[in-house]
PDB file of N, CA and C in Angstrom:
ATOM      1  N   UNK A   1      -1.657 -10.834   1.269  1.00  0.00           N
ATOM      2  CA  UNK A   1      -2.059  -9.882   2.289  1.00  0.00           C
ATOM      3  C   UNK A   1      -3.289 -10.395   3.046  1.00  0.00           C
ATOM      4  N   UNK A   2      -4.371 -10.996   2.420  1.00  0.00           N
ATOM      5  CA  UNK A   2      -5.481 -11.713   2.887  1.00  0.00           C
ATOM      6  C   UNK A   2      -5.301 -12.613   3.773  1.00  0.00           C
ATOM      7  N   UNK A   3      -4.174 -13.019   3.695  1.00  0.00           N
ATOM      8  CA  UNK A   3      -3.904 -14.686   4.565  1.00  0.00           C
ATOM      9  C   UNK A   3      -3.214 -14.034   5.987  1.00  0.00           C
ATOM     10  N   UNK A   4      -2.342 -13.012   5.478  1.00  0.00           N
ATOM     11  CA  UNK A   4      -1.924 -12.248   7.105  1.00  0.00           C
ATOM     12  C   UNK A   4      -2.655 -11.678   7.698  1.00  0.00           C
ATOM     13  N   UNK A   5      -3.552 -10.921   7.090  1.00  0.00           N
ATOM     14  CA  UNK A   5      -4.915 -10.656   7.860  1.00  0.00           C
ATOM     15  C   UNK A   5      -5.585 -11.486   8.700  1.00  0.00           C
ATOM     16  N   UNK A   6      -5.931 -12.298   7.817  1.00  0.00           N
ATOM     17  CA  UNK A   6      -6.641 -13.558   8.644  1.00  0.00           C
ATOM     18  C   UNK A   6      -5.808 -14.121   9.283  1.00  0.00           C
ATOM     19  N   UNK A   7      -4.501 -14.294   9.249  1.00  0.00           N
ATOM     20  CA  UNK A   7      -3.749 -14.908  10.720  1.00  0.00           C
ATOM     21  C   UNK A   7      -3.666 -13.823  11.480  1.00  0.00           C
ATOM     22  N   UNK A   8      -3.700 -12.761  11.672  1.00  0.00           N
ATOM     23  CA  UNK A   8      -3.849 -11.854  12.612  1.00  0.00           C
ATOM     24  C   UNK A   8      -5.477 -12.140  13.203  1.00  0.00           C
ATOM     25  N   UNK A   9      -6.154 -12.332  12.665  1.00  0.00           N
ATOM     26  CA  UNK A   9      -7.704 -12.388  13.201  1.00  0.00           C
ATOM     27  C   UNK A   9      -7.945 -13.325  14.165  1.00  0.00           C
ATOM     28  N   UNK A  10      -7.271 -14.712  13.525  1.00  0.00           N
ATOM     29  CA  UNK A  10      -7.094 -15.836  13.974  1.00  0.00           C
ATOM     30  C   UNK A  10      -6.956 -15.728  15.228  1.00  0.00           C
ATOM     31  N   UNK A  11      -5.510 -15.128  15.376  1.00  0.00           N
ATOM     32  CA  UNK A  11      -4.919 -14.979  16.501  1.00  0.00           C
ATOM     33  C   UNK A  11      -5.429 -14.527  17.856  1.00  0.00           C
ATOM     34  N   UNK A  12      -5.669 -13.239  17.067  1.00  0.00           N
ATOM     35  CA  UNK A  12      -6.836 -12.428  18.041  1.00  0.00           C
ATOM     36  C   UNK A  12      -8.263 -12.908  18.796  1.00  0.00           C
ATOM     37  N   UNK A  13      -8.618 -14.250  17.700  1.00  0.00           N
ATOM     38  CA  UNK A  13     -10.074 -14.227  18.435  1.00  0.00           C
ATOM     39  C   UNK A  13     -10.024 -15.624  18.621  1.00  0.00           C
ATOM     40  N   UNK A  14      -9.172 -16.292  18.753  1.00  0.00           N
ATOM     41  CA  UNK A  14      -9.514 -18.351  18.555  1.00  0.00           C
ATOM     42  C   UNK A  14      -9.712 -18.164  20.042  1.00  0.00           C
ATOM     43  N   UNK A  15      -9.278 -17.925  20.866  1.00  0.00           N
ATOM     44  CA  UNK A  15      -9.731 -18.504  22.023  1.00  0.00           C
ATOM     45  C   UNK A  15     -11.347 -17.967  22.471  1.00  0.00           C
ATOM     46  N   UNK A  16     -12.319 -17.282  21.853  1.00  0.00           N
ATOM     47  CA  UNK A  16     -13.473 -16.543  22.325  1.00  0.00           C
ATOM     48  C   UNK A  16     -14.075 -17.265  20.919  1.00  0.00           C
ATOM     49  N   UNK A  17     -13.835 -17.661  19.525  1.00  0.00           N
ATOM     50  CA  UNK A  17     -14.307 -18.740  18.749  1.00  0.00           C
ATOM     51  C   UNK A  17     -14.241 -20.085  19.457  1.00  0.00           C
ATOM     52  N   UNK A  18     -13.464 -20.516  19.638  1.00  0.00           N
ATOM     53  CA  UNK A  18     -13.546 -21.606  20.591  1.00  0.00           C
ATOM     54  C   UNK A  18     -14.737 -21.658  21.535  1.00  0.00           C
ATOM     55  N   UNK A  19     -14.522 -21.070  22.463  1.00  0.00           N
ATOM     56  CA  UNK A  19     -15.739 -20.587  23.304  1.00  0.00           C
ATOM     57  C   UNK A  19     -16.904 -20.690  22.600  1.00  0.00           C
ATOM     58  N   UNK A  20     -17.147 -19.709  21.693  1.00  0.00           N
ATOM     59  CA  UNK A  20     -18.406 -19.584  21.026  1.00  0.00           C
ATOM     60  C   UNK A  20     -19.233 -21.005  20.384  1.00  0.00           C
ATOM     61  N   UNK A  21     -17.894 -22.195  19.854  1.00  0.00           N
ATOM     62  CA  UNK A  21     -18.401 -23.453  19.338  1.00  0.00           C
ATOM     63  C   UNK A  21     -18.986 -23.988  20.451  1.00  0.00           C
ATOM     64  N   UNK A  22     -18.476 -24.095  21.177  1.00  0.00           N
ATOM     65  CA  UNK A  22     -18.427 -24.898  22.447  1.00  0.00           C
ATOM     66  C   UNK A  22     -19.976 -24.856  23.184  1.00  0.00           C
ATOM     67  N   UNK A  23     -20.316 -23.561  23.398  1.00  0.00           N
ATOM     68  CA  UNK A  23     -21.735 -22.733  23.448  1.00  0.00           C
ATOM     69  C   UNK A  23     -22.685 -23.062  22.348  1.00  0.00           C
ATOM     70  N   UNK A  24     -22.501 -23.033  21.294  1.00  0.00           N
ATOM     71  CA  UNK A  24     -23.443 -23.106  20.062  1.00  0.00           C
ATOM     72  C   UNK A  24     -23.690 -25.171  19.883  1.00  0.00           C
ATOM     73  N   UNK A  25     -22.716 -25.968  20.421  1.00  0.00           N
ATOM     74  CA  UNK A  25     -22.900 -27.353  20.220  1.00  0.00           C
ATOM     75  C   UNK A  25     -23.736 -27.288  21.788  1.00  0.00           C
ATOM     76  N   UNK A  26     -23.671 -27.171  22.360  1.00  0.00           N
ATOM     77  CA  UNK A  26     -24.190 -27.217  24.026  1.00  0.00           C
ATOM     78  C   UNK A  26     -25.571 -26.875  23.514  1.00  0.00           C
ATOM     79  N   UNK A  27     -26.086 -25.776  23.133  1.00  0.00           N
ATOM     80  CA  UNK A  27     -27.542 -24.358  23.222  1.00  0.00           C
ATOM     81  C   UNK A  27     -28.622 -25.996  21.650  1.00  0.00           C
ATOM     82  N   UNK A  28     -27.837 -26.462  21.033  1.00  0.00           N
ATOM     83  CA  UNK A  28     -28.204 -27.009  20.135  1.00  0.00           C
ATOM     84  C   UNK A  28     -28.242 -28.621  19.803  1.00  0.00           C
ATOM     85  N   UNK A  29     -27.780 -28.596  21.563  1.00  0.00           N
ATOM     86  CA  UNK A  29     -27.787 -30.169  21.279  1.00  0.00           C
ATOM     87  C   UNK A  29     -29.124 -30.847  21.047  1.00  0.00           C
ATOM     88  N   UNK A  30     -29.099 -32.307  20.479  1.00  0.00           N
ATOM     89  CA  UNK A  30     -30.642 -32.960  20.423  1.00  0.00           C
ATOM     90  C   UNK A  30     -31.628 -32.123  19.723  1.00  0.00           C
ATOM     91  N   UNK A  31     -31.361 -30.779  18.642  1.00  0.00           N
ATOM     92  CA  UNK A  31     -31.842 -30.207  17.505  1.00  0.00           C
ATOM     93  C   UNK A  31     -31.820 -30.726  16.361  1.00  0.00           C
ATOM     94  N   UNK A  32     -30.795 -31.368  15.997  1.00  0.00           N
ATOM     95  CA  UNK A  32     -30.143 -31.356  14.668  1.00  0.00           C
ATOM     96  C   UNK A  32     -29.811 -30.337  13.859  1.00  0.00           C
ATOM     97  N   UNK A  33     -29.091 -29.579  14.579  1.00  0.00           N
ATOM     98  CA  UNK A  33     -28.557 -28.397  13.898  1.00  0.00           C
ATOM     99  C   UNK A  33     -27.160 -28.432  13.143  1.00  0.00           C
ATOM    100  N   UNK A  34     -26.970 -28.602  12.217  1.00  0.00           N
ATOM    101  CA  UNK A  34     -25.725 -28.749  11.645  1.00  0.00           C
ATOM    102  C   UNK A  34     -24.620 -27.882  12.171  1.00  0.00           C
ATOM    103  N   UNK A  35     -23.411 -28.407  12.085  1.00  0.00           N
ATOM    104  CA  UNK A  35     -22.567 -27.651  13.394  1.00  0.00           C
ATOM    105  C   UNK A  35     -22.314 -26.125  12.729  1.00  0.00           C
ATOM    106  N   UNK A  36     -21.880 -25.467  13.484  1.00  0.00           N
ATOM    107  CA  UNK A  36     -21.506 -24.186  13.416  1.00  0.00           C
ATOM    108  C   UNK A  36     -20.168 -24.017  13.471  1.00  0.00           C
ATOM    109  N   UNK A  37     -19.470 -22.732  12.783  1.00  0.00           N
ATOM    110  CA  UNK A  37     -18.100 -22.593  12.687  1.00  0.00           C
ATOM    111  C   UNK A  37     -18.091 -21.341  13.231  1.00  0.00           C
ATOM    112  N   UNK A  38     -17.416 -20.954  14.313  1.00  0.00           N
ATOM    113  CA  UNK A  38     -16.931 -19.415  14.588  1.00  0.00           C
ATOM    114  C   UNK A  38     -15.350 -18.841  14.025  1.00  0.00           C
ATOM    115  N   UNK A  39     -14.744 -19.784  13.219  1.00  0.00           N
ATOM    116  CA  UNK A  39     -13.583 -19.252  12.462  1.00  0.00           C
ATOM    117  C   UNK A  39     -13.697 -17.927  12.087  1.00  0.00           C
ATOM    118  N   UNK A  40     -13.019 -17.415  12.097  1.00  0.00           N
ATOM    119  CA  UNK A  40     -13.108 -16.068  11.297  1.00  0.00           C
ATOM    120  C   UNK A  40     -12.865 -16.216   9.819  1.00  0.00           C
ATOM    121  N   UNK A  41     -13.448 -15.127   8.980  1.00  0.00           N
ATOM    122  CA  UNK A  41     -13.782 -15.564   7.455  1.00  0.00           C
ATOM    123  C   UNK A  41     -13.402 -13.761   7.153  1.00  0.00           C
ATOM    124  N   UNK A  42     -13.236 -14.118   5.684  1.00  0.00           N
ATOM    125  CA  UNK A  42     -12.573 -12.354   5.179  1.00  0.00           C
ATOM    126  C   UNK A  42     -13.095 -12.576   3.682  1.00  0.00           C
ATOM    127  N   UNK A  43     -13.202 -11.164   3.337  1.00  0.00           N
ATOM    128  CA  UNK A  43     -14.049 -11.561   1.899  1.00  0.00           C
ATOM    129  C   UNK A  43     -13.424 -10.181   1.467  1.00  0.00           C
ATOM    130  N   UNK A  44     -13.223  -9.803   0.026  1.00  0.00           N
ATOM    131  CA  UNK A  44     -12.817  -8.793  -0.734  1.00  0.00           C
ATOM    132  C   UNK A  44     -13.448  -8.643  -2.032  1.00  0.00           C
ATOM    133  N   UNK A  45     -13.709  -7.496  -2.098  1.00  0.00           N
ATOM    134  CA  UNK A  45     -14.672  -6.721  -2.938  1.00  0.00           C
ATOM    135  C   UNK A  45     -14.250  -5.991  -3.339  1.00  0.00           C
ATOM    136  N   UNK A  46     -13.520  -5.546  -5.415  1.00  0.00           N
ATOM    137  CA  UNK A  46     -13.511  -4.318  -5.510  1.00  0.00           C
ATOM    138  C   UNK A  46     -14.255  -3.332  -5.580  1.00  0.00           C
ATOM    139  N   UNK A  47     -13.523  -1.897  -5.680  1.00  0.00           N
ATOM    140  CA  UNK A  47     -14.363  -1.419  -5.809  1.00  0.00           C
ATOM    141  C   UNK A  47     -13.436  -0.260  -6.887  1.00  0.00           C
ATOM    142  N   UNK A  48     -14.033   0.743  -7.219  1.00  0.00           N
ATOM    143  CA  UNK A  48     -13.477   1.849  -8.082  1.00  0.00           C
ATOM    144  C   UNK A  48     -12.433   2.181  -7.612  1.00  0.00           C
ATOM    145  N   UNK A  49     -12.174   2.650  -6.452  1.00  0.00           N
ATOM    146  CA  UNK A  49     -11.031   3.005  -5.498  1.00  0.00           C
ATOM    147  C   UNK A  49      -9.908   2.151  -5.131  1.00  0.00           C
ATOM    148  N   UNK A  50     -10.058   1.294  -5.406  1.00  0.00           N
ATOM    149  CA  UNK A  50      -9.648  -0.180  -4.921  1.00  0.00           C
ATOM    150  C   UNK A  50     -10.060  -1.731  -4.655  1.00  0.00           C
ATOM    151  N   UNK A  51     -10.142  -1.677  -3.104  1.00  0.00           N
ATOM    152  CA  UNK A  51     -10.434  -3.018  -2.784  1.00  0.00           C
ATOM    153  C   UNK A  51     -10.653  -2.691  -1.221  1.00  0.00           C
ATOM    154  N   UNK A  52     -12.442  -3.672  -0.993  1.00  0.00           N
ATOM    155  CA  UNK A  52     -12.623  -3.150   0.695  1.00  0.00           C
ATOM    156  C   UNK A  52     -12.936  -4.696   1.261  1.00  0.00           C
ATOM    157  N   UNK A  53     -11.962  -4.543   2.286  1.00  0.00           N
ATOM    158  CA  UNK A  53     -12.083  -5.715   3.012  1.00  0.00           C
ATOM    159  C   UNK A  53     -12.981  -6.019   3.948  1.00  0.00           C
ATOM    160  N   UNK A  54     -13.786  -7.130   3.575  1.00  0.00           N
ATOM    161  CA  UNK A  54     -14.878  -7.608   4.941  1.00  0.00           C
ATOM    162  C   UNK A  54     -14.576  -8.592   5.954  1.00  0.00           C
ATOM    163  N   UNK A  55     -14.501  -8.267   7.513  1.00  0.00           N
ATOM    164  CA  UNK A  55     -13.981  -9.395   8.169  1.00  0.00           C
ATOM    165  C   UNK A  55     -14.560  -9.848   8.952  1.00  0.00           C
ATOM    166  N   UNK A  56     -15.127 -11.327   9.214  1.00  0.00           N
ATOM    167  CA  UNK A  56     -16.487 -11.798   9.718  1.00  0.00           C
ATOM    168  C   UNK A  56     -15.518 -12.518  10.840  1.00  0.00           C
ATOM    169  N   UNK A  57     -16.047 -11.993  12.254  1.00  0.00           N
ATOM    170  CA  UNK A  57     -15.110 -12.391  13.799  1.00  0.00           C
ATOM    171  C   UNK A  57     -16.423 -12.648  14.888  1.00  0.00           C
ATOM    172  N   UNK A  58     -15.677 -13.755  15.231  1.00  0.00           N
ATOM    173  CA  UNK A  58     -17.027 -13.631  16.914  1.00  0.00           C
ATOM    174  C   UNK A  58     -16.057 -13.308  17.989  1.00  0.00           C
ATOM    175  N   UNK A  59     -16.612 -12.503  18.748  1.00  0.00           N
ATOM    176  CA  UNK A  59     -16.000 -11.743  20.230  1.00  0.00           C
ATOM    177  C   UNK A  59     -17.204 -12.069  20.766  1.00  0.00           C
ATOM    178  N   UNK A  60     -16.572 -11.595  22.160  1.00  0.00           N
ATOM    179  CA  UNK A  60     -17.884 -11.360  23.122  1.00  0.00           C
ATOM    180  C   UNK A  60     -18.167  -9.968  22.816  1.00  0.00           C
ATOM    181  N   UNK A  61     -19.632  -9.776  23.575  1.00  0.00           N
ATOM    182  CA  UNK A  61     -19.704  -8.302  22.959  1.00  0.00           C
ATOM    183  C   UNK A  61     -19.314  -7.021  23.921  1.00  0.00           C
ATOM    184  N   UNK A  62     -19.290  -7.478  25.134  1.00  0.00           N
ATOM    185  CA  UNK A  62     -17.958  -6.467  25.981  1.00  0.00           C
ATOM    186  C   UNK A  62     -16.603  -6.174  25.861  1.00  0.00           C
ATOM    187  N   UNK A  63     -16.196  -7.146  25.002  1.00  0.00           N
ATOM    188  CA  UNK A  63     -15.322  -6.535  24.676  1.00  0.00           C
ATOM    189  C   UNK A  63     -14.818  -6.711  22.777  1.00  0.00           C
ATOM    190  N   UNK A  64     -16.127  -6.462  22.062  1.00  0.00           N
ATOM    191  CA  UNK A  64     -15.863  -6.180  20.934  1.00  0.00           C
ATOM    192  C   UNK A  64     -15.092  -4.709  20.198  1.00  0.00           C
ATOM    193  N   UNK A  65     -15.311  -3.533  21.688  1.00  0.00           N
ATOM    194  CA  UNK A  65     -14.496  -2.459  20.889  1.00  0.00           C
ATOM    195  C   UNK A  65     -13.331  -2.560  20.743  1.00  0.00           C
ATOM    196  N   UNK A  66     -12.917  -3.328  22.383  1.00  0.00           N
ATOM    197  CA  UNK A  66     -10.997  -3.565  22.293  1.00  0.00           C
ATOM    198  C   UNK A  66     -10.819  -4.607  20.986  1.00  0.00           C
ATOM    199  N   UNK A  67     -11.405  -5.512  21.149  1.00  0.00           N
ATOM    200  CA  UNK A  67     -11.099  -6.353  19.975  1.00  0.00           C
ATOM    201  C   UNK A  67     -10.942  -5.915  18.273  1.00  0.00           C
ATOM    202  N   UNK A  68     -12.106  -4.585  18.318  1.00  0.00           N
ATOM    203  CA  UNK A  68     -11.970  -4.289  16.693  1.00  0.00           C
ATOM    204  C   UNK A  68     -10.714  -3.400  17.000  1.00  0.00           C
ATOM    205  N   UNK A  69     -10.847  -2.346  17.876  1.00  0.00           N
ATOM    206  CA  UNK A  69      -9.315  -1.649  17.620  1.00  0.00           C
ATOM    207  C   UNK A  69      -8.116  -2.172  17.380  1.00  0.00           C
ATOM    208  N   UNK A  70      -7.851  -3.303  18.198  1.00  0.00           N
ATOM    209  CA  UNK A  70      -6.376  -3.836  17.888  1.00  0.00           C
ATOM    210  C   UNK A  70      -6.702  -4.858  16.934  1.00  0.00           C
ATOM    211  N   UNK A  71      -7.601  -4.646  16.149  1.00  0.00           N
ATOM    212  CA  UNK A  71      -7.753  -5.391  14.887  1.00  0.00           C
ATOM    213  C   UNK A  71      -6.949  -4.225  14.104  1.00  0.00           C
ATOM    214  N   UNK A  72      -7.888  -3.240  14.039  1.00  0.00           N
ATOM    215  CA  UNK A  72      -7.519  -2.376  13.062  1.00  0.00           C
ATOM    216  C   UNK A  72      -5.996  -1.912  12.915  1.00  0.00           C
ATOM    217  N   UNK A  73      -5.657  -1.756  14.592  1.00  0.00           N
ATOM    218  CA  UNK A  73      -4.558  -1.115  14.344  1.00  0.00           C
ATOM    219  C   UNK A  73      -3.519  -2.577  13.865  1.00  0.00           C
ATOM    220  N   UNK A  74      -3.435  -3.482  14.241  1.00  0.00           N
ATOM    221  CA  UNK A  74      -2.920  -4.642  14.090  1.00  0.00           C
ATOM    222  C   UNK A  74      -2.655  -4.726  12.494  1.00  0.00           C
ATOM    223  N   UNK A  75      -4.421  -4.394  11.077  1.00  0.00           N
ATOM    224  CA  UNK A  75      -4.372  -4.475  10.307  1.00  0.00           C
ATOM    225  C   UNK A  75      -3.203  -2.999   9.545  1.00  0.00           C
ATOM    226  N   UNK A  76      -3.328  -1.805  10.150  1.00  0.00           N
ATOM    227  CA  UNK A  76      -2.751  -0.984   9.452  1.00  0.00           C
ATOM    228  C   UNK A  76      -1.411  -1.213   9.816  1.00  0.00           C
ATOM    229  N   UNK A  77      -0.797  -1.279  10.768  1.00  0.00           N
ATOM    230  CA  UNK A  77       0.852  -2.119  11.187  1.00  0.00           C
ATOM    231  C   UNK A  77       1.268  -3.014  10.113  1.00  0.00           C
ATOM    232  N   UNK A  78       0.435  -3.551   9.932  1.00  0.00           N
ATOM    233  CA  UNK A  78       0.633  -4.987   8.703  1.00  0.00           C
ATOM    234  C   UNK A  78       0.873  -4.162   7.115  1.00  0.00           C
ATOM    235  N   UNK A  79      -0.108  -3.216   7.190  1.00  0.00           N
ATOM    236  CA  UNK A  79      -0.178  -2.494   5.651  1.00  0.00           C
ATOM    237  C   UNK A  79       1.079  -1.651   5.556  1.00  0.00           C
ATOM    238  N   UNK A  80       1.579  -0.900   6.467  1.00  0.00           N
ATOM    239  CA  UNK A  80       2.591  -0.065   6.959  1.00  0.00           C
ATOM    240  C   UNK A  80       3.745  -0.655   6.319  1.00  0.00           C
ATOM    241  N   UNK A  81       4.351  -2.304   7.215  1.00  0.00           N
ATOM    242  CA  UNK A  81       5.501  -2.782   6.950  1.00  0.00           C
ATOM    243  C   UNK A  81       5.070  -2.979   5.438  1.00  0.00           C
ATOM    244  N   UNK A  82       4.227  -4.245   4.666  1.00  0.00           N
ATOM    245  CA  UNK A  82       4.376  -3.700   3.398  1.00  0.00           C
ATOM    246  C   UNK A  82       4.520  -3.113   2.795  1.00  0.00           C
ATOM    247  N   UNK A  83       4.260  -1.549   2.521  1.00  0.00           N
ATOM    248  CA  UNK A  83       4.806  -0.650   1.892  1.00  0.00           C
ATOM    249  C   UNK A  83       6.245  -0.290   2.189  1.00  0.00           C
ATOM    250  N   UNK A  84       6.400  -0.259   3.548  1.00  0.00           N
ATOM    251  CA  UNK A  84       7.891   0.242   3.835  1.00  0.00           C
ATOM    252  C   UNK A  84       8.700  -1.370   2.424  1.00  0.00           C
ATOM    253  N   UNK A  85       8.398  -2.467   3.084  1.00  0.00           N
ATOM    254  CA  UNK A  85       8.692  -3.219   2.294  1.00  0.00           C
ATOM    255  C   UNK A  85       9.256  -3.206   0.428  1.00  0.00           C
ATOM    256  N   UNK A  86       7.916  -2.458  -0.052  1.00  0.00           N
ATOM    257  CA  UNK A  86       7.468  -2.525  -1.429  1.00  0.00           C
ATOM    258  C   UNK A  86       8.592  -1.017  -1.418  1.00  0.00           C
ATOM    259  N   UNK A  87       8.694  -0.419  -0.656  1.00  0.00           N
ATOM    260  CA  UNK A  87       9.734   1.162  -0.783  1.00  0.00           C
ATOM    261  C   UNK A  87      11.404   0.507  -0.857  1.00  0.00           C
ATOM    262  N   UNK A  88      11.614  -0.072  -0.188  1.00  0.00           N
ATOM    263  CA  UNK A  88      13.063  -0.864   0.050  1.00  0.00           C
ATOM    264  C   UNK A  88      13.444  -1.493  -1.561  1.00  0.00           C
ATOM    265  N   UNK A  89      12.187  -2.185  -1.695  1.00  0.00           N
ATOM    266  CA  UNK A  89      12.424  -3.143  -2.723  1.00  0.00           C
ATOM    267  C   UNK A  89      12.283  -2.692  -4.217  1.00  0.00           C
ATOM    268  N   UNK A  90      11.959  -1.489  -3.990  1.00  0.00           N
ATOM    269  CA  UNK A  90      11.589  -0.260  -5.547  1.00  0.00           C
ATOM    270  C   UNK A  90      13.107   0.267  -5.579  1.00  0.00           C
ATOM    271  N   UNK A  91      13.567   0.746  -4.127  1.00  0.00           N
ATOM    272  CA  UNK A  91      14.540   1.661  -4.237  1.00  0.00           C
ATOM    273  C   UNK A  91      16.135   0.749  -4.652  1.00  0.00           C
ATOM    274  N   UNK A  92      16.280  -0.671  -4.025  1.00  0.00           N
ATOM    275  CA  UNK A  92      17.300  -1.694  -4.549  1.00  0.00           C
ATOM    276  C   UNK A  92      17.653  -1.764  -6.406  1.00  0.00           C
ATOM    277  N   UNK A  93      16.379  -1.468  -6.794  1.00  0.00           N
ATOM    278  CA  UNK A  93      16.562  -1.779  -8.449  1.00  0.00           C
ATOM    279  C   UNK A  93      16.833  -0.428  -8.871  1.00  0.00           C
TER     280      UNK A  93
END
């Protein structure tokens, strides 16, 4: 589930990560700043309830609300078909 997440993230933000490297090697040249990665990164933590997902993205910041929404909704679409999934595949046996 972690890895579709993050290819959904991927998806969503490589071209404005891109951007962002591109900017961060330029702003830092002749520093010696060790390079920077704007990949997106995901981290999971249980917790009592479960499990809460952290998802580390660079956007621009005008349009970080569109970007988190069709994250989110992107992410619950994804959770959705799995279960429908995990329902199909309970009800076969």
């Amino acid at each position: 589930m972690t890895d579709a997440i993050l290819h959904l993230i991927q998806k969503e933000t490589e071209s404005t990560a891109r951007v962002a490297e591109q900017e961060w090697q330029h702003a830092t040249r002749g520093y010696g700043v060790k390079v920077f990665s704007a990949a997106p990164a995901i981290n999971l933590r249980p917790t009592p309830l479960g499990v809460t997902i952290n998802v580390r993205y660079i956007t621009r910041a005008n349009e970080r609300f569109d970007v988190r929404s069709r994250l989110y909704q992107a992410v619950v679409d994804l959770l959705q078909q799995r279960k429908a999934g995990e329902a199909r595949a309970g009800g076969a046996g």
